[in-house]
Structure formats: structure tokens, C-alpha cells
N, C-alpha and C. Protein backbone atom coordinates (compact mmCIF):
# COMPACT_ATOMS: atom_id res chain seq x y z
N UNK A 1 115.14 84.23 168.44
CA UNK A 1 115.30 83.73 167.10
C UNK A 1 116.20 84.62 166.27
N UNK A 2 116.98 85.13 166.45
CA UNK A 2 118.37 86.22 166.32
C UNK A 2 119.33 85.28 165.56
N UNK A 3 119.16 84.05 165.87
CA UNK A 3 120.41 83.26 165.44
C UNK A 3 120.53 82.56 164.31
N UNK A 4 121.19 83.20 163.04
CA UNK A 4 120.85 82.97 161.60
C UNK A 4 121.00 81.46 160.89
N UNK A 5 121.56 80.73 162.44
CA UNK A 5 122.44 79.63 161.97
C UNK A 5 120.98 78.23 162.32
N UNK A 6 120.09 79.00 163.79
CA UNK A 6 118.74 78.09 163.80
C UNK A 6 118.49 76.87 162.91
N UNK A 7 118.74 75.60 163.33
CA UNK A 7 117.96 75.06 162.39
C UNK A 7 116.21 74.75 162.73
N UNK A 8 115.45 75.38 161.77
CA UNK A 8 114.42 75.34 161.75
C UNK A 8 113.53 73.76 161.66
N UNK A 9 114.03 72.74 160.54
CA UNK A 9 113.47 71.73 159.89
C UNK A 9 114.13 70.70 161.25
N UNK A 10 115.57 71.15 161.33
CA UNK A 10 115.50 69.64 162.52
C UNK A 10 114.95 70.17 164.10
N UNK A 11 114.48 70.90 163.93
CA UNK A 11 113.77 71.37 165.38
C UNK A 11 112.45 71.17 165.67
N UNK A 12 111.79 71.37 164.29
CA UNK A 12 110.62 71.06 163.76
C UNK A 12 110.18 69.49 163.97
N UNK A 13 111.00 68.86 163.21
CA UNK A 13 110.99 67.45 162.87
C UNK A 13 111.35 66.72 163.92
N UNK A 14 112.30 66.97 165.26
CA UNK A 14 113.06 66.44 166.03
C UNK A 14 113.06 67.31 167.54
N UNK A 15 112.25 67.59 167.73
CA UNK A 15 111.95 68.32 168.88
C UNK A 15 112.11 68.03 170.34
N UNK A 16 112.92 69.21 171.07
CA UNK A 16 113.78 68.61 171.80
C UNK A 16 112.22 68.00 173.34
N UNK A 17 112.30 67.24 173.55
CA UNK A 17 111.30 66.89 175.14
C UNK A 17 112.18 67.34 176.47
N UNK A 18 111.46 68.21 177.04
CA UNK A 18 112.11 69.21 178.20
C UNK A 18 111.49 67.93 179.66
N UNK A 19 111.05 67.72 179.31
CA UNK A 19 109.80 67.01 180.46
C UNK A 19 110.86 65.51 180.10
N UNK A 20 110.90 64.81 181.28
CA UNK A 20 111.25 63.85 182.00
C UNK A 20 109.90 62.95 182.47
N UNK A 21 109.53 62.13 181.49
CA UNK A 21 108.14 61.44 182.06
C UNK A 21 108.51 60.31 182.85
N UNK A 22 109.49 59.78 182.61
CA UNK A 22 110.09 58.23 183.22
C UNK A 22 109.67 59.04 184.96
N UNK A 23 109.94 60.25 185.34
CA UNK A 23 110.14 60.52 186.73
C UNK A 23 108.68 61.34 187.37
N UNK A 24 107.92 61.39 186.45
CA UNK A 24 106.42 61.98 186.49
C UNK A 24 105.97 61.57 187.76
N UNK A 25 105.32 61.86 189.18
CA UNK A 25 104.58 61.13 190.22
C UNK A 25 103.11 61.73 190.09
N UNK A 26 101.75 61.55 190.34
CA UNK A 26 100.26 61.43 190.60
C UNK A 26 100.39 62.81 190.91
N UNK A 27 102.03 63.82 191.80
CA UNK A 27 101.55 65.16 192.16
C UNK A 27 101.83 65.72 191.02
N UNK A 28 102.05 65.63 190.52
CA UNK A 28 102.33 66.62 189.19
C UNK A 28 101.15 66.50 187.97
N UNK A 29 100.28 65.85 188.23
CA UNK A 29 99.22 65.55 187.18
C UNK A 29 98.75 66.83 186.57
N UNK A 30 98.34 67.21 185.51
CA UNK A 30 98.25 67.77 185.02
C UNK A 30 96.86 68.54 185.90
N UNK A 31 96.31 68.13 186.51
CA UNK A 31 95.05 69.02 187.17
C UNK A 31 95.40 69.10 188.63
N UNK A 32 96.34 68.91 188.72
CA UNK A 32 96.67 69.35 190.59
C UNK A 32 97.28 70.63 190.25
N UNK A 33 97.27 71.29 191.16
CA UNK A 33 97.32 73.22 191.41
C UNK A 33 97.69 73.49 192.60
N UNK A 34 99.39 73.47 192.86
CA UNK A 34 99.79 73.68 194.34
C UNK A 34 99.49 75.03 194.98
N UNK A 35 99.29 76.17 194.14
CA UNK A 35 98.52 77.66 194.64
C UNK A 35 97.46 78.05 194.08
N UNK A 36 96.75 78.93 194.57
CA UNK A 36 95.55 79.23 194.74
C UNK A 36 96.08 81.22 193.58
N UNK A 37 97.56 81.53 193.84
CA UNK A 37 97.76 83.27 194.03
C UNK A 37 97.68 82.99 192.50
N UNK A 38 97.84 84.37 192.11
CA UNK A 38 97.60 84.49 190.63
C UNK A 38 98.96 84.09 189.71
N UNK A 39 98.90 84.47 188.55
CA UNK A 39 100.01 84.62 187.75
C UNK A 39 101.13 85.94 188.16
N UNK A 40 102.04 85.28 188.12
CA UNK A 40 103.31 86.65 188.37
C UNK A 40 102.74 87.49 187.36
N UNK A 41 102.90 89.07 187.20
CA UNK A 41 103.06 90.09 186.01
C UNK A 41 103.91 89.40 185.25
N UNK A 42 103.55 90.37 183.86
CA UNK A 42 104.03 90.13 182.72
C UNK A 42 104.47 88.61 182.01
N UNK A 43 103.80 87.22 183.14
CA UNK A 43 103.66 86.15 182.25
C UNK A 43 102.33 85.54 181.91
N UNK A 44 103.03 84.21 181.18
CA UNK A 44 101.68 83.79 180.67
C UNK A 44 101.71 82.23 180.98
N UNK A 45 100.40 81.21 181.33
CA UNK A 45 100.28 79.69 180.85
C UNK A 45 100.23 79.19 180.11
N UNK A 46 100.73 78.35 178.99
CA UNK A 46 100.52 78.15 177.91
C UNK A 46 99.88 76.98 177.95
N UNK A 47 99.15 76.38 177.28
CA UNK A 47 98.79 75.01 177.04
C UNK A 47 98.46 74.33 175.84
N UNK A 48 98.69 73.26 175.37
CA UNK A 48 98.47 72.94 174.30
C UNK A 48 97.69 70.88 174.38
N UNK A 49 96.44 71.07 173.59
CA UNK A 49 96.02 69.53 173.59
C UNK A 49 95.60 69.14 172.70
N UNK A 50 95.95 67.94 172.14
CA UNK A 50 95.36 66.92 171.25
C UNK A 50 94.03 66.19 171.25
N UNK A 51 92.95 67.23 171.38
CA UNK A 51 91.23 66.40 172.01
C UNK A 51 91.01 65.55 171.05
N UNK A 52 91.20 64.72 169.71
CA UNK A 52 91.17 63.80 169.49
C UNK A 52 89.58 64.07 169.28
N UNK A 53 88.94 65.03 168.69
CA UNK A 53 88.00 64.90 168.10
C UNK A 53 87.10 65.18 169.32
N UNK A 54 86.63 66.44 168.99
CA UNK A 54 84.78 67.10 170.11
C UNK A 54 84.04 66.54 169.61
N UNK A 55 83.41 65.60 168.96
CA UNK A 55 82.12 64.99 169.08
C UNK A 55 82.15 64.42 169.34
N UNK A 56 83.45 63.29 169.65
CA UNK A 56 82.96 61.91 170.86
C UNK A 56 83.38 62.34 172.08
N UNK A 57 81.94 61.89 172.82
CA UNK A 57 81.98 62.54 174.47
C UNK A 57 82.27 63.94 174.68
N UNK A 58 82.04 64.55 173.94
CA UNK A 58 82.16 66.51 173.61
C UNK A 58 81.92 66.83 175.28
N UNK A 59 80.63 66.71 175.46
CA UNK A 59 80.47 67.69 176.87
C UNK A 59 81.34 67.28 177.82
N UNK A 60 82.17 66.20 178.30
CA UNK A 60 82.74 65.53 179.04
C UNK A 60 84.02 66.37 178.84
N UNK A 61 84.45 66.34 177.62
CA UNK A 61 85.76 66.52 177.18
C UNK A 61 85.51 68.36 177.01
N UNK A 62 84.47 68.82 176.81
CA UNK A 62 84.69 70.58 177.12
C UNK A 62 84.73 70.61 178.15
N UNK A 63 83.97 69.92 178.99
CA UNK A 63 83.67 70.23 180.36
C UNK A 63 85.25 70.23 181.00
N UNK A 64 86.30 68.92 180.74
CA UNK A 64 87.55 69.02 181.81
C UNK A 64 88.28 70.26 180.77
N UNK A 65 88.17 70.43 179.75
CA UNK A 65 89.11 71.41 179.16
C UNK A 65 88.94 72.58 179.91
N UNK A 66 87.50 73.03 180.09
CA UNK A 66 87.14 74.09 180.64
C UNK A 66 87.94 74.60 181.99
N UNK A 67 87.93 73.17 183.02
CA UNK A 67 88.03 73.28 184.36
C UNK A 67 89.57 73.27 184.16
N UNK A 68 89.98 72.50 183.81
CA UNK A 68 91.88 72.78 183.02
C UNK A 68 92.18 74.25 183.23
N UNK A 69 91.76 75.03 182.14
CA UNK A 69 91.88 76.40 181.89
C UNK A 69 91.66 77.21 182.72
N UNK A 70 91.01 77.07 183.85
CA UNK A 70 90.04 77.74 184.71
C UNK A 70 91.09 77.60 186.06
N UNK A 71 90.73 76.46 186.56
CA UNK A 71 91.96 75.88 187.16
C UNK A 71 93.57 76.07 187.18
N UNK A 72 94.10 76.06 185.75
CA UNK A 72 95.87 76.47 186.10
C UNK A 72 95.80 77.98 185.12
N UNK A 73 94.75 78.46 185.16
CA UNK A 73 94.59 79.87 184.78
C UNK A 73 95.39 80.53 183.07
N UNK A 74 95.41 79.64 182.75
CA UNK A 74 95.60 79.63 180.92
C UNK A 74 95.45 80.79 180.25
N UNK A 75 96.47 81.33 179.85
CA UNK A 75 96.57 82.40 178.99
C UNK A 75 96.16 82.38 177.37
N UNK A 76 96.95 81.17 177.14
CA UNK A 76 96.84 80.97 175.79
C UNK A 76 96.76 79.02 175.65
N UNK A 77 95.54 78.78 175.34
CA UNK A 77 95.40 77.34 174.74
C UNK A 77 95.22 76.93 173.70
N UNK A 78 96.35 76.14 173.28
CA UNK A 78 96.19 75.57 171.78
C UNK A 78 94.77 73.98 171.85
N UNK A 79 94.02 73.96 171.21
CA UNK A 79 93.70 72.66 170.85
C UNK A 79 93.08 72.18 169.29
N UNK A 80 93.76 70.94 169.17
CA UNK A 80 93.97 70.55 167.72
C UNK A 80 93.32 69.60 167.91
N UNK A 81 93.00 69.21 166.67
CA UNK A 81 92.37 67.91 166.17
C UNK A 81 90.37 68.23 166.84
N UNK A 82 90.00 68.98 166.38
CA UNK A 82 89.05 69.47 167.19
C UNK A 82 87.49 68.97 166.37
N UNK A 83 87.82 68.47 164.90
CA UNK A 83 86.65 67.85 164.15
C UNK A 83 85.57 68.51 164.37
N UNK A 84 85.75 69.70 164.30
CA UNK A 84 84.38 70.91 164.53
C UNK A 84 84.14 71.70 163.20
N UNK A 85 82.85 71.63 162.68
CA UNK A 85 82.51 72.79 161.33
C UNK A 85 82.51 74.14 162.24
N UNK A 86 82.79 75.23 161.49
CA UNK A 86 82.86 76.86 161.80
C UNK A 86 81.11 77.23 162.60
N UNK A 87 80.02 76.50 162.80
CA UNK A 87 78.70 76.99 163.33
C UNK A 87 79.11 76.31 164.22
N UNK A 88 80.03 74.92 164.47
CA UNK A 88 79.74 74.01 166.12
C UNK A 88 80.93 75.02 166.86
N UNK A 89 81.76 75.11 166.17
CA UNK A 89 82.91 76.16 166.71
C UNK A 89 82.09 77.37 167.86
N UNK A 90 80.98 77.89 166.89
CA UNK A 90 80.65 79.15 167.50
C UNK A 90 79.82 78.50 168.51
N UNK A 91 79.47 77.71 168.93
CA UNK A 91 79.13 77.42 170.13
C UNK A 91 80.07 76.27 171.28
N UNK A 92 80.90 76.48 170.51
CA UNK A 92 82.44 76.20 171.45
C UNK A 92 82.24 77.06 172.27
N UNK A 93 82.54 78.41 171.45
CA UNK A 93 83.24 79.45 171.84
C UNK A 93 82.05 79.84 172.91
N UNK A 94 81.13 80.18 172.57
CA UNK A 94 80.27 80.64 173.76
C UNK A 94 80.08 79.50 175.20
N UNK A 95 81.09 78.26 175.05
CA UNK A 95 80.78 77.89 176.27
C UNK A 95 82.30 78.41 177.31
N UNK A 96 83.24 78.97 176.68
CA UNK A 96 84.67 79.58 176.97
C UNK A 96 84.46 80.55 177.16
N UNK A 97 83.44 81.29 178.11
CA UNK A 97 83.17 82.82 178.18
C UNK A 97 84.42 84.13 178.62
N UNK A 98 85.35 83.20 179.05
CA UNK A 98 86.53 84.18 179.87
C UNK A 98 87.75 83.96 178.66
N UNK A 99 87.55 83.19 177.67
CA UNK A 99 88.39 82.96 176.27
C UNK A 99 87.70 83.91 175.19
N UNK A 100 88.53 84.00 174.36
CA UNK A 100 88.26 84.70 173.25
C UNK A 100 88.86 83.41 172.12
N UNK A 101 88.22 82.75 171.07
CA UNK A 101 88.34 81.91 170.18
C UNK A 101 88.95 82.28 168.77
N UNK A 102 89.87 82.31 168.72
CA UNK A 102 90.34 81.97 167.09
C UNK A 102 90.71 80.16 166.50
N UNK A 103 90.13 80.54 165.24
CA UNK A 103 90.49 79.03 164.50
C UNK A 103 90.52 79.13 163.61
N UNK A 104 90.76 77.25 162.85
CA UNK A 104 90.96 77.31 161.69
C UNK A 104 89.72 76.57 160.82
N UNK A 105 89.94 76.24 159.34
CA UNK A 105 88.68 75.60 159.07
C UNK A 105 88.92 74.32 159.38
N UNK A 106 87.89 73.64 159.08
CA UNK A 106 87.97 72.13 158.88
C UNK A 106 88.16 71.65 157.39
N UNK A 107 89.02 70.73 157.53
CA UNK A 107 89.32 70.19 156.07
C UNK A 107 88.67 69.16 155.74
N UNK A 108 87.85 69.12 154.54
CA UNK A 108 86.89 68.68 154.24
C UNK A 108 87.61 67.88 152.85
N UNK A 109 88.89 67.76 152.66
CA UNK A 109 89.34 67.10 151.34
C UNK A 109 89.43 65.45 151.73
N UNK A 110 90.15 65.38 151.21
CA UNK A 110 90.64 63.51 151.21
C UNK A 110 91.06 63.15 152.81
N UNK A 111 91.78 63.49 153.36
CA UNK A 111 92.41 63.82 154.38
C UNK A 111 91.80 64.11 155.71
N UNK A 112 90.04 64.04 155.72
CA UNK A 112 89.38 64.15 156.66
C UNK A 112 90.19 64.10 158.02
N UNK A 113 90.43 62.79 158.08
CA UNK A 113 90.76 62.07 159.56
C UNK A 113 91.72 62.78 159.86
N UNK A 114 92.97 63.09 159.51
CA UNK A 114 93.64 63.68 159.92
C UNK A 114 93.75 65.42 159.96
N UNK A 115 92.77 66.00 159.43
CA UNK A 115 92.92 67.59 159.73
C UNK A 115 91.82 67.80 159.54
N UNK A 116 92.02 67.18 161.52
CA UNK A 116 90.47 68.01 162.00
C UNK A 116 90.40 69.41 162.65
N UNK A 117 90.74 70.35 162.81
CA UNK A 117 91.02 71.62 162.63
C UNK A 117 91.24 71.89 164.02
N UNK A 118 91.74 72.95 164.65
CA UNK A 118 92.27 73.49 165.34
C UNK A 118 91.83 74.80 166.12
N UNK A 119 92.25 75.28 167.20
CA UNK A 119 91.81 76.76 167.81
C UNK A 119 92.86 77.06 168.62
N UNK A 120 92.90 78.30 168.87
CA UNK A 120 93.34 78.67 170.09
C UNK A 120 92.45 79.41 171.09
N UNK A 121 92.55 79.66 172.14
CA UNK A 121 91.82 80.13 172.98
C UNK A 121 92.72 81.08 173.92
N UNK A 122 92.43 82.70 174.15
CA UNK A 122 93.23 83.68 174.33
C UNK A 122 92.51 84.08 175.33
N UNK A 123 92.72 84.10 176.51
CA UNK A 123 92.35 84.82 178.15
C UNK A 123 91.92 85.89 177.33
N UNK A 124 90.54 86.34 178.06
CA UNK A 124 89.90 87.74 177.55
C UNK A 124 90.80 88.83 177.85
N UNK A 125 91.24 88.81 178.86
CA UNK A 125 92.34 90.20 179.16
C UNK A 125 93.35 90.21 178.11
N UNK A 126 93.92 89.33 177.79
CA UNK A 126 95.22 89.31 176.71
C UNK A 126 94.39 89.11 175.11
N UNK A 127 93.08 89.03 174.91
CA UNK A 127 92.48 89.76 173.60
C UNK A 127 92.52 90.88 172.95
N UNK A 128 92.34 91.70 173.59
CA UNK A 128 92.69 93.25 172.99
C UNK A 128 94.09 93.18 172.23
N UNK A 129 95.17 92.66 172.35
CA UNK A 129 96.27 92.90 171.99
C UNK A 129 96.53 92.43 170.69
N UNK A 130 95.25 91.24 170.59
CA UNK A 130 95.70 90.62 169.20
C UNK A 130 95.68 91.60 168.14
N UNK A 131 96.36 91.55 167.20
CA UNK A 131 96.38 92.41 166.20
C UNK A 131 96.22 91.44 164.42
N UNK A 132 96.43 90.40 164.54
CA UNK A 132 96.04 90.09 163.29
C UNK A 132 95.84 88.34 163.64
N UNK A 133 94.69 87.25 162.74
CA UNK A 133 94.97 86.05 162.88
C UNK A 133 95.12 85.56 161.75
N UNK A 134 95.48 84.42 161.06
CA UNK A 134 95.97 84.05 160.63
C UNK A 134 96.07 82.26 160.23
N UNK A 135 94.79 81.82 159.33
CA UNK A 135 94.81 80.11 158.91
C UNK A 135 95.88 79.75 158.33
N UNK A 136 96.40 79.53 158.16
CA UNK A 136 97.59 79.08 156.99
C UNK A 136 97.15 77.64 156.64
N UNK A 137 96.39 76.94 157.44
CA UNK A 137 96.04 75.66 156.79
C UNK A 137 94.53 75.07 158.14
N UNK A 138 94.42 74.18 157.86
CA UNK A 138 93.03 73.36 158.62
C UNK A 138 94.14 73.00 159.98
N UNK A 139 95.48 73.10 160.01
CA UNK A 139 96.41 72.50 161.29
C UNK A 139 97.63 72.85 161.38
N UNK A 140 97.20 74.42 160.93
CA UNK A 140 98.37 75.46 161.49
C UNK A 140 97.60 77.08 161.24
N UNK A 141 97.68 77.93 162.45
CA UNK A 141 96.79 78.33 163.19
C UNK A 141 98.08 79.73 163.63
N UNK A 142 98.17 80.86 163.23
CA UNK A 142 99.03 82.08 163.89
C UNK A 142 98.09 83.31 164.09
N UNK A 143 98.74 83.66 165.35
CA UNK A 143 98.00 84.82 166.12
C UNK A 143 99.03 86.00 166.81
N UNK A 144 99.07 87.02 166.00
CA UNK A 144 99.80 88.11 166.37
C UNK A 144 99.49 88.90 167.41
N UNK A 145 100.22 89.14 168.55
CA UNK A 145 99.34 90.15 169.49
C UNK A 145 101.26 91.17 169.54
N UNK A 146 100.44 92.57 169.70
CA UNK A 146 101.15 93.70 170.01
C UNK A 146 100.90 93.90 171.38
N UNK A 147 102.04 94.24 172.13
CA UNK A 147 101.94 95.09 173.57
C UNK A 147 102.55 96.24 173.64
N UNK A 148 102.30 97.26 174.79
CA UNK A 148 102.90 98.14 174.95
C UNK A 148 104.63 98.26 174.62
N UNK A 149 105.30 98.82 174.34
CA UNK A 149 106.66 98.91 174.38
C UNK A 149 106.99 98.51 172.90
N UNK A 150 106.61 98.64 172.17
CA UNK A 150 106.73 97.31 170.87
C UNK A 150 107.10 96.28 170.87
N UNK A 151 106.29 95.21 171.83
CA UNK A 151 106.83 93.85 171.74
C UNK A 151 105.61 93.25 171.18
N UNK A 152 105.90 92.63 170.49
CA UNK A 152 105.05 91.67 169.08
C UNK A 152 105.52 89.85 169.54
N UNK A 153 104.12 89.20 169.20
CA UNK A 153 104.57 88.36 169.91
C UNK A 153 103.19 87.38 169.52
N UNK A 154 103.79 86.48 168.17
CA UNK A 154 103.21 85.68 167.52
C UNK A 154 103.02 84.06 168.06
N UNK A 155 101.70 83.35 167.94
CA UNK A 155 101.25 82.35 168.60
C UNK A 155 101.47 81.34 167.61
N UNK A 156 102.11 80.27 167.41
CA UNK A 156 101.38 79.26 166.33
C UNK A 156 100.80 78.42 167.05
N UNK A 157 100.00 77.82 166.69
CA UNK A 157 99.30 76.19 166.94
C UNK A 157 99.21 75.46 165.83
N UNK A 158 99.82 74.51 165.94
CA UNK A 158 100.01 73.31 164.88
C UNK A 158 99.49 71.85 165.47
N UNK A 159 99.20 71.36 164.08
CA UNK A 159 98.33 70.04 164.51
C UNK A 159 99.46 68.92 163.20
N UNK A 160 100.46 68.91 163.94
CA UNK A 160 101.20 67.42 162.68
C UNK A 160 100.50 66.22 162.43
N UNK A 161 100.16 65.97 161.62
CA UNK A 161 99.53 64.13 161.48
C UNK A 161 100.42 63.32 161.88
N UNK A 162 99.71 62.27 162.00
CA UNK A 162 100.39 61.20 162.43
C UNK A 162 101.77 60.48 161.19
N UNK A 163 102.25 59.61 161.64
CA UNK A 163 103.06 59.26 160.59
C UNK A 163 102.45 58.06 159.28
N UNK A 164 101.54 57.92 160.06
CA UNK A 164 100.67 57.21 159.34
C UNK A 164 100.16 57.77 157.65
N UNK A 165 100.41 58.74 157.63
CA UNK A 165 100.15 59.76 156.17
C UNK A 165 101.19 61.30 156.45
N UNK A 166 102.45 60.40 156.02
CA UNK A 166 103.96 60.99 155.55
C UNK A 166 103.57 61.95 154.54
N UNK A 167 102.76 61.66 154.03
CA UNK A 167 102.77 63.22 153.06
C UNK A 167 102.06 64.06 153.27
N UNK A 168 100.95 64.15 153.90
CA UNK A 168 100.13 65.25 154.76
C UNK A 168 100.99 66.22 155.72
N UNK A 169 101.74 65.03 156.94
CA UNK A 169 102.50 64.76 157.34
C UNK A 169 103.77 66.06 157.32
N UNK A 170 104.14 65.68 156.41
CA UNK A 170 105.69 66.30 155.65
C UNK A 170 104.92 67.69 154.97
N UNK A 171 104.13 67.95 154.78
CA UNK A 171 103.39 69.15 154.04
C UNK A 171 103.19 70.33 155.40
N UNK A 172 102.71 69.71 156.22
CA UNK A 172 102.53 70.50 157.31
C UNK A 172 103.72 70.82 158.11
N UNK A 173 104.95 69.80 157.84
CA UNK A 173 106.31 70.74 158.80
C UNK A 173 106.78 71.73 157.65
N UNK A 174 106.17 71.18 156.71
CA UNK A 174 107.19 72.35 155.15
C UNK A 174 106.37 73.85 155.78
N UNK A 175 105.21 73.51 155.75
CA UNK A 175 104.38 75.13 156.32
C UNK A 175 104.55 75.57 156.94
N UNK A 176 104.68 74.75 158.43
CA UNK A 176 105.29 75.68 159.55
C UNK A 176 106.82 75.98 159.54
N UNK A 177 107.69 75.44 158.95
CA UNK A 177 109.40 75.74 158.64
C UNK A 177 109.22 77.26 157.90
N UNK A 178 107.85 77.24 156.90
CA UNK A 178 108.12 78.41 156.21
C UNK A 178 107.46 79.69 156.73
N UNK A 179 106.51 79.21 157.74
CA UNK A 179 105.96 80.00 158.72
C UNK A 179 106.59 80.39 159.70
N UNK A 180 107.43 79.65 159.95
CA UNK A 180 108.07 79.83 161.24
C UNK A 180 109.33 80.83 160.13
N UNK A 181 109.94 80.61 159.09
CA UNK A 181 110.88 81.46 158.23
C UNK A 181 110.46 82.73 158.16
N UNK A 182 109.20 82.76 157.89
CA UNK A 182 108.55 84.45 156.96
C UNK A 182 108.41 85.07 158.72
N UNK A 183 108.14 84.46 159.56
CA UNK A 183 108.54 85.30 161.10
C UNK A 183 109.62 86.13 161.65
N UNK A 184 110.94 85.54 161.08
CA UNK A 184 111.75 85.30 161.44
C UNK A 184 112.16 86.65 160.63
């Protein structure tokens, strides 16, 4: 992010899709795992999901998140839209024993449906490093971790609404444009 010229808002807004779904086959599903060996050094899995709300069918839906994580060995998981108060959270978190849980609140204004709050979930080994977290809203979510050498190396998780409520919507890319700015 060196490059002063970045545009932030159409990257934000217009985001490029790396993934080719038209060519997707049954082996590539998201829960098939062609090795068993670990992660190379010095990387990480990232993952990010839209659960569409933990209280319908919750145990079902922790249960595959779990085996997800467990399975392609997840460093760092974003999941949004999570419709959890801060006490159901804490027993999220104790069913993610090899995660360490940060989140955000739940928004309890007009806007229910759409900011249902968010977490990330940080491999216990790569916990220690965090150094600061960070709500900025009910569906944007930053997590600073320091490593050896001075490399710093900030997480967001964002939850955009649908287009269905353009001004919620549009409020939440203004936050992360300016989040993603004050980083920078």
C-alpha cells in the first residue's frame, strides 16, 4: 500500500473477483483438503464467511465452521453477520478452543437486520502477537498483530449490507475507505 495514487473507494466499491466460478468443479469445494502436511512457515489461511445469522440452525452451522477451520487449518477467520449479543459470543468462543475470539457489538438501532455483528477468529499460536483490537462499527472489525522484525500487520473484517439499504450501505464503505486511509 506504498502507492499514493491507490484508489481506495473504487476498490472498495468495485472489487476485483480473483476466483473464476464459471470453471469451479465438486474438487475444489470448499471442504475438500488435497494434503494432510502443515502450513509452509511464515504463512497464513485466511477465511472469510457470511453465516447469515447463528441462531438459525447455530449448532449445525458452528459445527461445519468448526470442521472448516480445523480441516484447511485457518489462521485467521473472518465471520459476519453473526446476530450474536456479547454473553452468546462468549460461548461461541469457548466452543473455538484452538481460536482466540475478537468482535464487534451487535447493533441494536434501526438497522437490526442488517448489522448483525461480526468476529474474527485468530489460531491460538498467532494470538500472542495481537497487539491492539479495534470496533469501529457493529460490521467493521480491525486487529493489529506485531511480529518479530517489525512487521505489523493489521486484519479488517467487514460486513457491507446489502444494497437493499444504500445508506447503511454507503456508511460502511465511507468507514472502511477511512479505515483503510488512517492505515495507510
Amino acid at each position: 500500500m506504498t502507492d499514493n495514487n491507490f484508489n481506495y473507494d473504487s476498490f472498495v466499491r468495485n472489487p476485483p473477483n480473483p476466483i473464476d466460478i464459471e470453471n469451479l468443479s465438486l474438487q475444489d469445494s470448499l471442504f475438500t483438503f488435497n494434503s494432510t502436511t502443515p502450513l509452509p512457515p511464515n504463512s497464513f489461511n485466511i477465511s472469510s464467511f457470511n453465516i447469515n445469522g447463528l441462531k438459525t440452525h447455530s449448532q449445525n452451522k458452528i459445527e461445519q465452521l468448526h470442521n472448516f477451520f480445523s480441516l484447511k487449518q485457518i489462521s485467521f477467520g473472518g465471520v459476519v453477520d453473526i446476530h450474536l449479543h456479547p454473553k452468546q459470543m462468549w460461548f461461541l468462543a469457548k466452543r473455538f478452543s484452538n481460536y482466540t475470539v475478537f468482535s464487534s457489538s451487535l447493533d441494536t438501532s434501526q438497522h437490526v437486520r442488517f448489522s448483525g455483528g461480526i468476529l474474527l477468529l485468530i489460531a491460538n499460536s498467532l494470538a500472542p502477537h495481537v497487539h491492539t483490537h479495534t470496533s469501529h462499527s457493529s460490521r467493521l472489525l480491525s486487529v493489529d498483530l506485531y511480529f518479530k522484525g517489525n512487521i505489523k500487520l493489521r486484519i479488517f473484517v467487514v460486513y457491507i449490507p446489502p444494497t437493499s439499504d444504500q445508506a447503511l450501505r454507503d456508511t460502511t464503505i465511507d468507514l472502511l475507505i477511512e479505515a483503510l486511509s488512517d492505515t495507510k
